[in-house]
PDB file of N, CA and C in Angstrom:
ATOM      1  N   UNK A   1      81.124 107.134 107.402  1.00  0.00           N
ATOM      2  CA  UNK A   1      82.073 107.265 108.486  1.00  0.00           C
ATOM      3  C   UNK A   1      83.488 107.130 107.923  1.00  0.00           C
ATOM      4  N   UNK A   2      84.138 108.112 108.191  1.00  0.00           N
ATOM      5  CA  UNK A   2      85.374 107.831 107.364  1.00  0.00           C
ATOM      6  C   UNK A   2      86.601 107.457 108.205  1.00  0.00           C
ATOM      7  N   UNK A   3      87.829 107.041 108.399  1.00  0.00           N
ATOM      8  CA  UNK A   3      89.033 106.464 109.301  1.00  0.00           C
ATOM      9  C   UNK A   3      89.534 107.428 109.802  1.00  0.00           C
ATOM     10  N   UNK A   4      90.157 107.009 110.972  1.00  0.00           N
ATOM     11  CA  UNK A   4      90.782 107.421 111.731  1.00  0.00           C
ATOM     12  C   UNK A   4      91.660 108.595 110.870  1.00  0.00           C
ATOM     13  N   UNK A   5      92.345 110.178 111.404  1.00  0.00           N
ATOM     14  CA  UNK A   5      93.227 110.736 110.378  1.00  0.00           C
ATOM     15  C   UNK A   5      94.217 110.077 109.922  1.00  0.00           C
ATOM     16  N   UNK A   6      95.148 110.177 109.135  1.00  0.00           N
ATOM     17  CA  UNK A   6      95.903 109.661 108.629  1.00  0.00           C
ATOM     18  C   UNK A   6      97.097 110.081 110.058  1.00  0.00           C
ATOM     19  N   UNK A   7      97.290 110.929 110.213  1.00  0.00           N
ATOM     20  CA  UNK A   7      98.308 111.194 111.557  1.00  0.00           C
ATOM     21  C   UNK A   7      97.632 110.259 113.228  1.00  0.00           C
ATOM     22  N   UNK A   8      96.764 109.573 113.259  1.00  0.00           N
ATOM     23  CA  UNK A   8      96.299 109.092 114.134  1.00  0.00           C
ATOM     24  C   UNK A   8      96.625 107.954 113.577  1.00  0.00           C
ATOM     25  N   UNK A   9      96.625 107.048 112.616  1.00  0.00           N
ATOM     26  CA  UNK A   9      96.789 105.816 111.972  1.00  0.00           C
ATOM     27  C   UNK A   9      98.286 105.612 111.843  1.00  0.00           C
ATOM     28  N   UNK A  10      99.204 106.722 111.598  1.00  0.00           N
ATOM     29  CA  UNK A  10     100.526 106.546 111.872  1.00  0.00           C
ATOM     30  C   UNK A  10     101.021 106.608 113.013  1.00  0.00           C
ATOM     31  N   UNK A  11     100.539 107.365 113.867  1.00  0.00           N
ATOM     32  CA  UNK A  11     100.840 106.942 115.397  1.00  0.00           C
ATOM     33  C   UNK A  11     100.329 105.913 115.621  1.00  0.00           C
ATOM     34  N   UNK A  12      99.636 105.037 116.038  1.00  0.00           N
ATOM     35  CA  UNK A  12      98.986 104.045 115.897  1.00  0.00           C
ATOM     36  C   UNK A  12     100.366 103.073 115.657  1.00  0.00           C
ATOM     37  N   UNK A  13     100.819 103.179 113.787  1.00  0.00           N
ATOM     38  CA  UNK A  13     101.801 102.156 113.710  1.00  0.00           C
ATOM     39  C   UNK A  13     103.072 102.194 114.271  1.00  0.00           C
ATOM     40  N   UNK A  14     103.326 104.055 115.152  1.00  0.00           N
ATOM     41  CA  UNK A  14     104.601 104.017 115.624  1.00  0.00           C
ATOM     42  C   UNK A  14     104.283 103.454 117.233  1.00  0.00           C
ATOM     43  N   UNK A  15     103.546 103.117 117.750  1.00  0.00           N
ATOM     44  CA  UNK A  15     103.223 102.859 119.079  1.00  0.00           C
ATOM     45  C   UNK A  15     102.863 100.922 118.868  1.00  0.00           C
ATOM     46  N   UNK A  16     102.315 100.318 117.957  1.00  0.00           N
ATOM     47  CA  UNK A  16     101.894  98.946 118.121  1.00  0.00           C
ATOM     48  C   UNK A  16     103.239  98.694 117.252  1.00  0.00           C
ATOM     49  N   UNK A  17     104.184  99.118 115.897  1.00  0.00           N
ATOM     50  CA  UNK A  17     104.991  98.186 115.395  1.00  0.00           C
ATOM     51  C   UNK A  17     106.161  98.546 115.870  1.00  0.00           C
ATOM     52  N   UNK A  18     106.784  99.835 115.703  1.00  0.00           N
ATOM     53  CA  UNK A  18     107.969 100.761 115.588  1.00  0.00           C
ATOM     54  C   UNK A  18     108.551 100.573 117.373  1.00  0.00           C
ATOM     55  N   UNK A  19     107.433 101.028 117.843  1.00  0.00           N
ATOM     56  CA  UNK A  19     108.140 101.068 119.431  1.00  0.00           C
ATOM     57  C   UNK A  19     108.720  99.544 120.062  1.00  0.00           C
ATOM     58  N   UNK A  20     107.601  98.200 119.646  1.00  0.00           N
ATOM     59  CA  UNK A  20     108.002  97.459 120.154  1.00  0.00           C
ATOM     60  C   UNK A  20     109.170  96.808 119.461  1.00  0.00           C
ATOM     61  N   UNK A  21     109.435  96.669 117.991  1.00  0.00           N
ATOM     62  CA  UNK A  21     110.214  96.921 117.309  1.00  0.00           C
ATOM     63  C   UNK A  21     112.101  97.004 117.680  1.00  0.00           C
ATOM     64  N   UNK A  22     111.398  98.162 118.308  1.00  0.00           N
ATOM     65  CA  UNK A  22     112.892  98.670 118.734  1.00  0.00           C
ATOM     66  C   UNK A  22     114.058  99.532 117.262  1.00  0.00           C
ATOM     67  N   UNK A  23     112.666  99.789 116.475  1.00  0.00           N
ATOM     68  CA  UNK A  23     113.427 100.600 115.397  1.00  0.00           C
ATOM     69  C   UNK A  23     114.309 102.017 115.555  1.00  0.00           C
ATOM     70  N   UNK A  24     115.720 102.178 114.707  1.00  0.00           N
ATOM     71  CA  UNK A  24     116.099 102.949 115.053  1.00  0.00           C
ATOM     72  C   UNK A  24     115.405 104.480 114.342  1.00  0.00           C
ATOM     73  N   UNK A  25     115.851 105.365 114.262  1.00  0.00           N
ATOM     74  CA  UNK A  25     114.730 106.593 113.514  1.00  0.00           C
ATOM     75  C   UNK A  25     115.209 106.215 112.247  1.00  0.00           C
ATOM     76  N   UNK A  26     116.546 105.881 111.202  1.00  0.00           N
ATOM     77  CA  UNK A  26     115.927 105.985 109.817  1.00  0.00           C
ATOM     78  C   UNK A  26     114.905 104.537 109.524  1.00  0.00           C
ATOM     79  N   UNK A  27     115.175 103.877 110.321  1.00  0.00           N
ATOM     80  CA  UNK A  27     114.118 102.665 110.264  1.00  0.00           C
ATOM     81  C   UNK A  27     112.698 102.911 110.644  1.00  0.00           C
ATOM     82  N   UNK A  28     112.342 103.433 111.376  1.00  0.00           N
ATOM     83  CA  UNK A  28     110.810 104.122 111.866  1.00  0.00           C
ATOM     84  C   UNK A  28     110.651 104.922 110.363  1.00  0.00           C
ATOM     85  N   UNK A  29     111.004 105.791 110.333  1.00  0.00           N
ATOM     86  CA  UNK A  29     110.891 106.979 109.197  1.00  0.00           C
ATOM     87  C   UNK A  29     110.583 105.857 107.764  1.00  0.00           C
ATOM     88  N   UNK A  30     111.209 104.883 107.467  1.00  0.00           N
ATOM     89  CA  UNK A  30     111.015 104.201 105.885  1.00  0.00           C
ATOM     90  C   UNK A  30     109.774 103.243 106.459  1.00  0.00           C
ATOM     91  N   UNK A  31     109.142 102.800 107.805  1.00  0.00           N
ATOM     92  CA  UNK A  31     108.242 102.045 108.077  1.00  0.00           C
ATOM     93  C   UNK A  31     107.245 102.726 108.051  1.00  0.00           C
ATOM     94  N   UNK A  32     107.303 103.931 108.681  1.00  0.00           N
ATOM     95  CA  UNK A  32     105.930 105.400 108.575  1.00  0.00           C
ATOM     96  C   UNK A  32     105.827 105.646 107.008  1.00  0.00           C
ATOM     97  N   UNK A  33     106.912 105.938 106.324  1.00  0.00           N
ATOM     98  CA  UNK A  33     106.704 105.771 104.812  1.00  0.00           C
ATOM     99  C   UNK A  33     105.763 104.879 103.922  1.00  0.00           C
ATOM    100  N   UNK A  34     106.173 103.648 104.212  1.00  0.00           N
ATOM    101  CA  UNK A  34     105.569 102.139 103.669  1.00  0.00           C
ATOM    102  C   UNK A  34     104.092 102.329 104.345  1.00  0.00           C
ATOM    103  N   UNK A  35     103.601 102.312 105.570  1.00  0.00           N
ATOM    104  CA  UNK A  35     102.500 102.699 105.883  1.00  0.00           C
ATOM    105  C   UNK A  35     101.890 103.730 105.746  1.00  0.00           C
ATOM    106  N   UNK A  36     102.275 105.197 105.574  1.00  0.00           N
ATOM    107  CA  UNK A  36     101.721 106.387 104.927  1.00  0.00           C
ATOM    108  C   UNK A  36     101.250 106.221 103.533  1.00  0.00           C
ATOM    109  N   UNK A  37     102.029 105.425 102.178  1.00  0.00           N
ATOM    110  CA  UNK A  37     101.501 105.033 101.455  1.00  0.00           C
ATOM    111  C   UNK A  37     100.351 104.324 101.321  1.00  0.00           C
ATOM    112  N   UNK A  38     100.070 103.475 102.173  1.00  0.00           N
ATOM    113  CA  UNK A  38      99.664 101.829 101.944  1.00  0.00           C
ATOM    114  C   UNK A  38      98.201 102.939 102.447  1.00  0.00           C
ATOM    115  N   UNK A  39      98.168 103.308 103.690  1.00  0.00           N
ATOM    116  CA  UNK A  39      96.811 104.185 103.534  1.00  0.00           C
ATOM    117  C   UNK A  39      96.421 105.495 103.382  1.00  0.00           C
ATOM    118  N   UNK A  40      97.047 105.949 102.575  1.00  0.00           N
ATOM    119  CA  UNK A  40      96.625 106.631 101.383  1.00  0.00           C
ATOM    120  C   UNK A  40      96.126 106.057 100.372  1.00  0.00           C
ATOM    121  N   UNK A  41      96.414 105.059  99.626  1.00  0.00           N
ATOM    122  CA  UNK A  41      95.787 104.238  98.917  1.00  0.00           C
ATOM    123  C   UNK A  41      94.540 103.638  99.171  1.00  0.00           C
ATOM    124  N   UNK A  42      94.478 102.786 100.372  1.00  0.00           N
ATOM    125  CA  UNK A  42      93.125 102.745 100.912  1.00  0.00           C
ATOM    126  C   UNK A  42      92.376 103.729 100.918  1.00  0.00           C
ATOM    127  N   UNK A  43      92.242 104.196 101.239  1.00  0.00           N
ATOM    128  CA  UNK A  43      91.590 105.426 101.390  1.00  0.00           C
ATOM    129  C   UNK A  43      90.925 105.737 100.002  1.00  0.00           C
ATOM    130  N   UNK A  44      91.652 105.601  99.259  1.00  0.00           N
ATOM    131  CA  UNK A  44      90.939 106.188  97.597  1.00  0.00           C
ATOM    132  C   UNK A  44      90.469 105.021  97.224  1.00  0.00           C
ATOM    133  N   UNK A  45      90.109 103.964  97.563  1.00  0.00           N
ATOM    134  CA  UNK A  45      89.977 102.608  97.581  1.00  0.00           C
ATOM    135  C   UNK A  45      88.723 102.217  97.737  1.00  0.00           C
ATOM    136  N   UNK A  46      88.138 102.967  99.394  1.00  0.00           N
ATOM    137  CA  UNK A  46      87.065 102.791 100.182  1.00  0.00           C
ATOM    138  C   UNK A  46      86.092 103.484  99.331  1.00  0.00           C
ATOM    139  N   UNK A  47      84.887 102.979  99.554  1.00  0.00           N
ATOM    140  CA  UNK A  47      83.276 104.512  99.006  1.00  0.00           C
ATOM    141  C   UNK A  47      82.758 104.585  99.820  1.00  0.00           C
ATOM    142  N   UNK A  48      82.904 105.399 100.841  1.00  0.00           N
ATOM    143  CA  UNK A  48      82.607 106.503 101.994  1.00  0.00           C
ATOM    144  C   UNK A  48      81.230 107.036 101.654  1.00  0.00           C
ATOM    145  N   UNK A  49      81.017 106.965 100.236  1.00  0.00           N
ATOM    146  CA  UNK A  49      79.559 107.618 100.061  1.00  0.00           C
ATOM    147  C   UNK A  49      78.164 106.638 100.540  1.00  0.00           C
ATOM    148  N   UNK A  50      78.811 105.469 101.054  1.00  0.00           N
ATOM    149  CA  UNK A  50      77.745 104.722 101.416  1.00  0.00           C
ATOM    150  C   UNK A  50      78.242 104.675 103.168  1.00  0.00           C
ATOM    151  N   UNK A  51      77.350 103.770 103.489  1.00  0.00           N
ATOM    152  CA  UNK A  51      77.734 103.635 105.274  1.00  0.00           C
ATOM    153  C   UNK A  51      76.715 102.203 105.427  1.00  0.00           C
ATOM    154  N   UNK A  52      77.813 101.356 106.133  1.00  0.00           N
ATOM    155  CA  UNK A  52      78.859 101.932 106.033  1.00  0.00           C
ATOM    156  C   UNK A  52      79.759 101.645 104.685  1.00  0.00           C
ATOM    157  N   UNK A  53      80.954 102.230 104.766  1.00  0.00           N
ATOM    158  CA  UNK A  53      81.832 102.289 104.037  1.00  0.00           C
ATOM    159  C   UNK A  53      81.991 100.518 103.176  1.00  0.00           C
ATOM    160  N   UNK A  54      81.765 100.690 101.826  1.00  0.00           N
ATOM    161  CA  UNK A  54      81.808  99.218 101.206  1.00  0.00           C
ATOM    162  C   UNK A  54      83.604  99.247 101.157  1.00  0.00           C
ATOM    163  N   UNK A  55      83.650  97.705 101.367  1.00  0.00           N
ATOM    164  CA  UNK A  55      85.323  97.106 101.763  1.00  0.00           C
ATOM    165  C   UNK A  55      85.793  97.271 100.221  1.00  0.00           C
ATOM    166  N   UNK A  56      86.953  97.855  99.920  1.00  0.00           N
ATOM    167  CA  UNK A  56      87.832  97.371  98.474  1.00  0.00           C
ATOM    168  C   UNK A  56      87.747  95.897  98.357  1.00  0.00           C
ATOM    169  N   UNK A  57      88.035  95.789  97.024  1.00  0.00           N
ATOM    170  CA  UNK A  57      88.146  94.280  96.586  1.00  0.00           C
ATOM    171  C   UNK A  57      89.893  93.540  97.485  1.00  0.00           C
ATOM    172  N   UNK A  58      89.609  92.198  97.823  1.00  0.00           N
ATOM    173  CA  UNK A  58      90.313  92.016  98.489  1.00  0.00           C
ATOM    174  C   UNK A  58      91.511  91.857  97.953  1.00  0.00           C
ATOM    175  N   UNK A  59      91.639  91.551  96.777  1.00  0.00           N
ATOM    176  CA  UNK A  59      93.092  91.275  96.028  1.00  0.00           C
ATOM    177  C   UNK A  59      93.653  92.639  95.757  1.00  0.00           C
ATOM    178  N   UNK A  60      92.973  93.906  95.533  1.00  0.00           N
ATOM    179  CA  UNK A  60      93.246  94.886  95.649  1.00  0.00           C
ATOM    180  C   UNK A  60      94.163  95.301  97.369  1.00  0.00           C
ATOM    181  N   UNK A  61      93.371  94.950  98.119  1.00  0.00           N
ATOM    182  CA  UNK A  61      93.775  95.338  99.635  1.00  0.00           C
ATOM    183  C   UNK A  61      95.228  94.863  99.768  1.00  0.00           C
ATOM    184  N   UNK A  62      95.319  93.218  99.329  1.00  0.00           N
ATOM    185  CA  UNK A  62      96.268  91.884  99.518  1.00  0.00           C
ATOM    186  C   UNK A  62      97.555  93.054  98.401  1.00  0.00           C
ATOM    187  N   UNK A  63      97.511  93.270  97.156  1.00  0.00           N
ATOM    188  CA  UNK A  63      98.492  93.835  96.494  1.00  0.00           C
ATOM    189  C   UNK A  63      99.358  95.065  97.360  1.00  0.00           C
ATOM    190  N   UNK A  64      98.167  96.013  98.085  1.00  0.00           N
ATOM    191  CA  UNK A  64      98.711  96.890  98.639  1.00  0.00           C
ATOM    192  C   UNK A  64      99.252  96.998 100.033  1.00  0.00           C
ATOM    193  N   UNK A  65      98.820  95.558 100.360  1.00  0.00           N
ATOM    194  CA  UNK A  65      99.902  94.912 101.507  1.00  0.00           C
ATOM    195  C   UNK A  65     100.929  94.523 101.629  1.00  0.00           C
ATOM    196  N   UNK A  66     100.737  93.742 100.377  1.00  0.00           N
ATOM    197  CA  UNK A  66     102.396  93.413  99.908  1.00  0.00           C
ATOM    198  C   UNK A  66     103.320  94.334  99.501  1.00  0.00           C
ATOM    199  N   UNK A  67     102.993  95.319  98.708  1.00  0.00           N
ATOM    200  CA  UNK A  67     103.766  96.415  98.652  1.00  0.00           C
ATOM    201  C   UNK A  67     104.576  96.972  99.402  1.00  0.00           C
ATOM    202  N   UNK A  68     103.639  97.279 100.453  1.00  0.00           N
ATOM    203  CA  UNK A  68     104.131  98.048 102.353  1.00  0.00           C
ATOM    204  C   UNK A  68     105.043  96.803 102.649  1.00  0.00           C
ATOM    205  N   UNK A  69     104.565  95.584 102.897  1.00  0.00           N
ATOM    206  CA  UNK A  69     105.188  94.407 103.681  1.00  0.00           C
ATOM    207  C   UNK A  69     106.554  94.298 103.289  1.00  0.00           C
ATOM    208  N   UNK A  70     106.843  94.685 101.386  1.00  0.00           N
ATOM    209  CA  UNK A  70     108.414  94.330 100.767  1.00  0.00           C
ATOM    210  C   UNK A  70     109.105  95.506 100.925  1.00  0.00           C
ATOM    211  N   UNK A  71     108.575  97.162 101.140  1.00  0.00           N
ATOM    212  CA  UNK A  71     108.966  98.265 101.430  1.00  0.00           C
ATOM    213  C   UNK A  71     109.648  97.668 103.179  1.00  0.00           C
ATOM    214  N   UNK A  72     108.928  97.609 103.917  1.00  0.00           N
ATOM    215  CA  UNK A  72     109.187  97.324 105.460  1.00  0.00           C
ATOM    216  C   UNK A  72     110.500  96.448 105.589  1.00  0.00           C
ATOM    217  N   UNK A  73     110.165  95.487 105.058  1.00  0.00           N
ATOM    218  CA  UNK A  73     111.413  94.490 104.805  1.00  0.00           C
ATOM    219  C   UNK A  73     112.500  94.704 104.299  1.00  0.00           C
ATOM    220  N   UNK A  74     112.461  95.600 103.203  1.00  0.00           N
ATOM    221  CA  UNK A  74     113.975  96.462 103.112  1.00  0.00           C
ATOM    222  C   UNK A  74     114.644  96.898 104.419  1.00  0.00           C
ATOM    223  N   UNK A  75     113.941  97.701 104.722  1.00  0.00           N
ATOM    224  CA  UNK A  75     113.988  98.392 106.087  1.00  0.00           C
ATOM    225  C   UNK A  75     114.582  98.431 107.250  1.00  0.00           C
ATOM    226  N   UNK A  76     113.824  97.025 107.669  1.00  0.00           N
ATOM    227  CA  UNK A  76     114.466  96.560 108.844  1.00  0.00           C
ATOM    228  C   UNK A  76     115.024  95.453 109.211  1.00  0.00           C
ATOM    229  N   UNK A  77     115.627  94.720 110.292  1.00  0.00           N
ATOM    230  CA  UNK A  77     116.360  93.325 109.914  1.00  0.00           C
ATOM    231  C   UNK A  77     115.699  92.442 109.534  1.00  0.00           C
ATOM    232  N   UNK A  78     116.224  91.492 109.142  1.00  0.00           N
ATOM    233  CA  UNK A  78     115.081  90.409 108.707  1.00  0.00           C
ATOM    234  C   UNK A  78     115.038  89.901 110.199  1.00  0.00           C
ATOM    235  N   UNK A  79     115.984  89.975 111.114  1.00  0.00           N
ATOM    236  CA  UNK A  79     115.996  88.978 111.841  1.00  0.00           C
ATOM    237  C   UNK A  79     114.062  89.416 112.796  1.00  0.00           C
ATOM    238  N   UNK A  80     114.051  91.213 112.689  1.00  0.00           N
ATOM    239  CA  UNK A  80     112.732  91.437 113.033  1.00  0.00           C
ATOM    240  C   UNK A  80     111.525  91.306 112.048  1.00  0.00           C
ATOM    241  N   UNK A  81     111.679  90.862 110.639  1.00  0.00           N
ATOM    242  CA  UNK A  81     110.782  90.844 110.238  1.00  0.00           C
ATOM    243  C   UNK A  81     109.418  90.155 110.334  1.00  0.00           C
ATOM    244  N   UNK A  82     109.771  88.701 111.068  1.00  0.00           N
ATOM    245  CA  UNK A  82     108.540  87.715 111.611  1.00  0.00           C
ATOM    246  C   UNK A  82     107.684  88.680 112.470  1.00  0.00           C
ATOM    247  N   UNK A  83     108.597  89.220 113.437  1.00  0.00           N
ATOM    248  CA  UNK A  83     107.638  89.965 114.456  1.00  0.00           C
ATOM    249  C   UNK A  83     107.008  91.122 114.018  1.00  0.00           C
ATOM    250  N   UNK A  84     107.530  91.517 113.073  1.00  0.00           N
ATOM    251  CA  UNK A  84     106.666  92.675 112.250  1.00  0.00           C
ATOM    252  C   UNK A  84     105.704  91.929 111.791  1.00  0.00           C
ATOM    253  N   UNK A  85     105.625  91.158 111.047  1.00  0.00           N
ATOM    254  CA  UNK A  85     104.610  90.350 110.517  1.00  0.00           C
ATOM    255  C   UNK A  85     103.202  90.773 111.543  1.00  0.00           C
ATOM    256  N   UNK A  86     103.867  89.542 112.327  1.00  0.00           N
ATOM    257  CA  UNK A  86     103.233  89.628 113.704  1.00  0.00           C
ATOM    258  C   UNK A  86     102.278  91.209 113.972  1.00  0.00           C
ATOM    259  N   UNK A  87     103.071  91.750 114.752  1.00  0.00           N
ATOM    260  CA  UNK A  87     102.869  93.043 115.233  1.00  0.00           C
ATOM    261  C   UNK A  87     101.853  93.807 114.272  1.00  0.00           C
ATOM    262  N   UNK A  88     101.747  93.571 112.882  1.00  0.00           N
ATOM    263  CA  UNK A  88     100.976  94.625 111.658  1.00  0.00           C
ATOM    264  C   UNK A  88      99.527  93.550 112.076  1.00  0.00           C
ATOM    265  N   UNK A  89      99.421  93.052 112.319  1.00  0.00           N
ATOM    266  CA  UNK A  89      98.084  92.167 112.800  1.00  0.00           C
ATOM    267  C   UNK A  89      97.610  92.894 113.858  1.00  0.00           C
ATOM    268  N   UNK A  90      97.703  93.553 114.534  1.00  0.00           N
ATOM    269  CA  UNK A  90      97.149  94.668 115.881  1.00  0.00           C
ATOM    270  C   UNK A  90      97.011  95.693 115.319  1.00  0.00           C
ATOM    271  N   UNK A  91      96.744  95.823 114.026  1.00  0.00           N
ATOM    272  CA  UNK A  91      96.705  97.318 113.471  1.00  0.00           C
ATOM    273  C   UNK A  91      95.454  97.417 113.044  1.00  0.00           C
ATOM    274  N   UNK A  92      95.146  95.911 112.360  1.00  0.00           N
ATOM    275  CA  UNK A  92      94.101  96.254 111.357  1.00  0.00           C
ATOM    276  C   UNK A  92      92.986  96.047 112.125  1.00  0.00           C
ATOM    277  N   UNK A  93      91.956  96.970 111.544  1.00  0.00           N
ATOM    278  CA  UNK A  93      90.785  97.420 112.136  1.00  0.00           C
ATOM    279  C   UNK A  93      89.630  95.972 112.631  1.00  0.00           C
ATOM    280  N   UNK A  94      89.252  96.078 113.299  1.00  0.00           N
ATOM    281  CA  UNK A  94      88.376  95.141 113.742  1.00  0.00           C
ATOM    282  C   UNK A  94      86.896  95.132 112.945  1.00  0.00           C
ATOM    283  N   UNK A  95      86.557  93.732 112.808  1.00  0.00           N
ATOM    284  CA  UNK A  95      85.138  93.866 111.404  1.00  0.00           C
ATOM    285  C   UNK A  95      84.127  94.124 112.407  1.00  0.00           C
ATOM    286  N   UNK A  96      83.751  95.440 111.749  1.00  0.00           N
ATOM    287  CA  UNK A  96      82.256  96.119 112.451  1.00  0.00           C
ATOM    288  C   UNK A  96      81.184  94.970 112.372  1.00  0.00           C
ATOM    289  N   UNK A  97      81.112  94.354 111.460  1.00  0.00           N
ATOM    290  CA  UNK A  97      79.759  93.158 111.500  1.00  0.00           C
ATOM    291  C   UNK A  97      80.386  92.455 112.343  1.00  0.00           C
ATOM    292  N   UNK A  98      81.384  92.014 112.572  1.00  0.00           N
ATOM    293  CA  UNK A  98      81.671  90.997 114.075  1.00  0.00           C
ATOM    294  C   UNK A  98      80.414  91.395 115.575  1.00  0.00           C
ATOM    295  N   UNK A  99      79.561  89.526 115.595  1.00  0.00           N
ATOM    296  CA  UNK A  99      78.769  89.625 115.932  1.00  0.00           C
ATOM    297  C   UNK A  99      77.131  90.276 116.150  1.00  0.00           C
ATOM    298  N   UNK A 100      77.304  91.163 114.647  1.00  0.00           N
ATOM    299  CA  UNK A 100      75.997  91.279 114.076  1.00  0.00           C
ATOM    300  C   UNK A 100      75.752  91.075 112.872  1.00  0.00           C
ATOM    301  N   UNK A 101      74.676  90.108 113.096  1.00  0.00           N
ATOM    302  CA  UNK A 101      74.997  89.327 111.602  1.00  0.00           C
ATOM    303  C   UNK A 101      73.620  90.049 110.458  1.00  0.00           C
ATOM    304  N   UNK A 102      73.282  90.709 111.486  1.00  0.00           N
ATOM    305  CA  UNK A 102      72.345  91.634 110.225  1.00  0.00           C
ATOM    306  C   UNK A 102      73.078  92.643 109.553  1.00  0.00           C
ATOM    307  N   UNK A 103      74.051  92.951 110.102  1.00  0.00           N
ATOM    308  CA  UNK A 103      75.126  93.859 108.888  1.00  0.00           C
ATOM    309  C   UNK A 103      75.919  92.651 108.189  1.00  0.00           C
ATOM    310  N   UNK A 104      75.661  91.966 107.849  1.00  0.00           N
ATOM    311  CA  UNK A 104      76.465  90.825 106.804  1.00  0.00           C
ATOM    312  C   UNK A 104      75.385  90.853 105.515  1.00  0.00           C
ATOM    313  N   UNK A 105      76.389  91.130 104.622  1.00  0.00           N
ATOM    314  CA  UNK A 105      75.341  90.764 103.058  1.00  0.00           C
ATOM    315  C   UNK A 105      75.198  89.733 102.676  1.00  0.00           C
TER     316      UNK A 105
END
């Protein structure tokens, strides 16, 4: 099963971070950036050839968070950056084994 398109995952971050945000467009545009990267990378990350999909290593995931997170932070004020923080927590996908514990290895 593979993710959402990549144009569905960026809407996504312009509707849960950008809108509430209150970013102006070159600020949206370098935040769609930082997140257009960040999954693209995932993506080459994941092995799709199984199902479901085995998770990247997590320090791998954690590096390419931070990446996006210090890109974003250029970006926009600091004074919004907590709530970005915040706000990038409604993005990430919900764990499919949540509440079945026969999909847990």
């Amino acid at each position: 099963m593979r993710p959402p398109s990549l144009k569905h995952r960026l809407g996504m971050v312009d509707q849960k971070i950008s809108q509430p945000l209150e970013l102006e467009k070159g600020q949206k545009k370098a935040v769609e950036s930082a997140f257009k990267e960040f999954f693209v990378e995932m993506d080459k990350l994941m092995d799709f050839s199984v199902q479901p999909p085995a998770r990247p290593e997590k320090a791998k995931v954690d590096a390419l968070a931070k990446i996006r997170d210090e890109q974003v932070k250029k970006s926009i004020p600091e004074s919004k950056f907590a709530k970005y923080l915040e706000l990038e927590l409604s993005t990430r996908p919900k764990d499919p084994c949540e509440g079945r514990p026969e999909l847990r290895g």
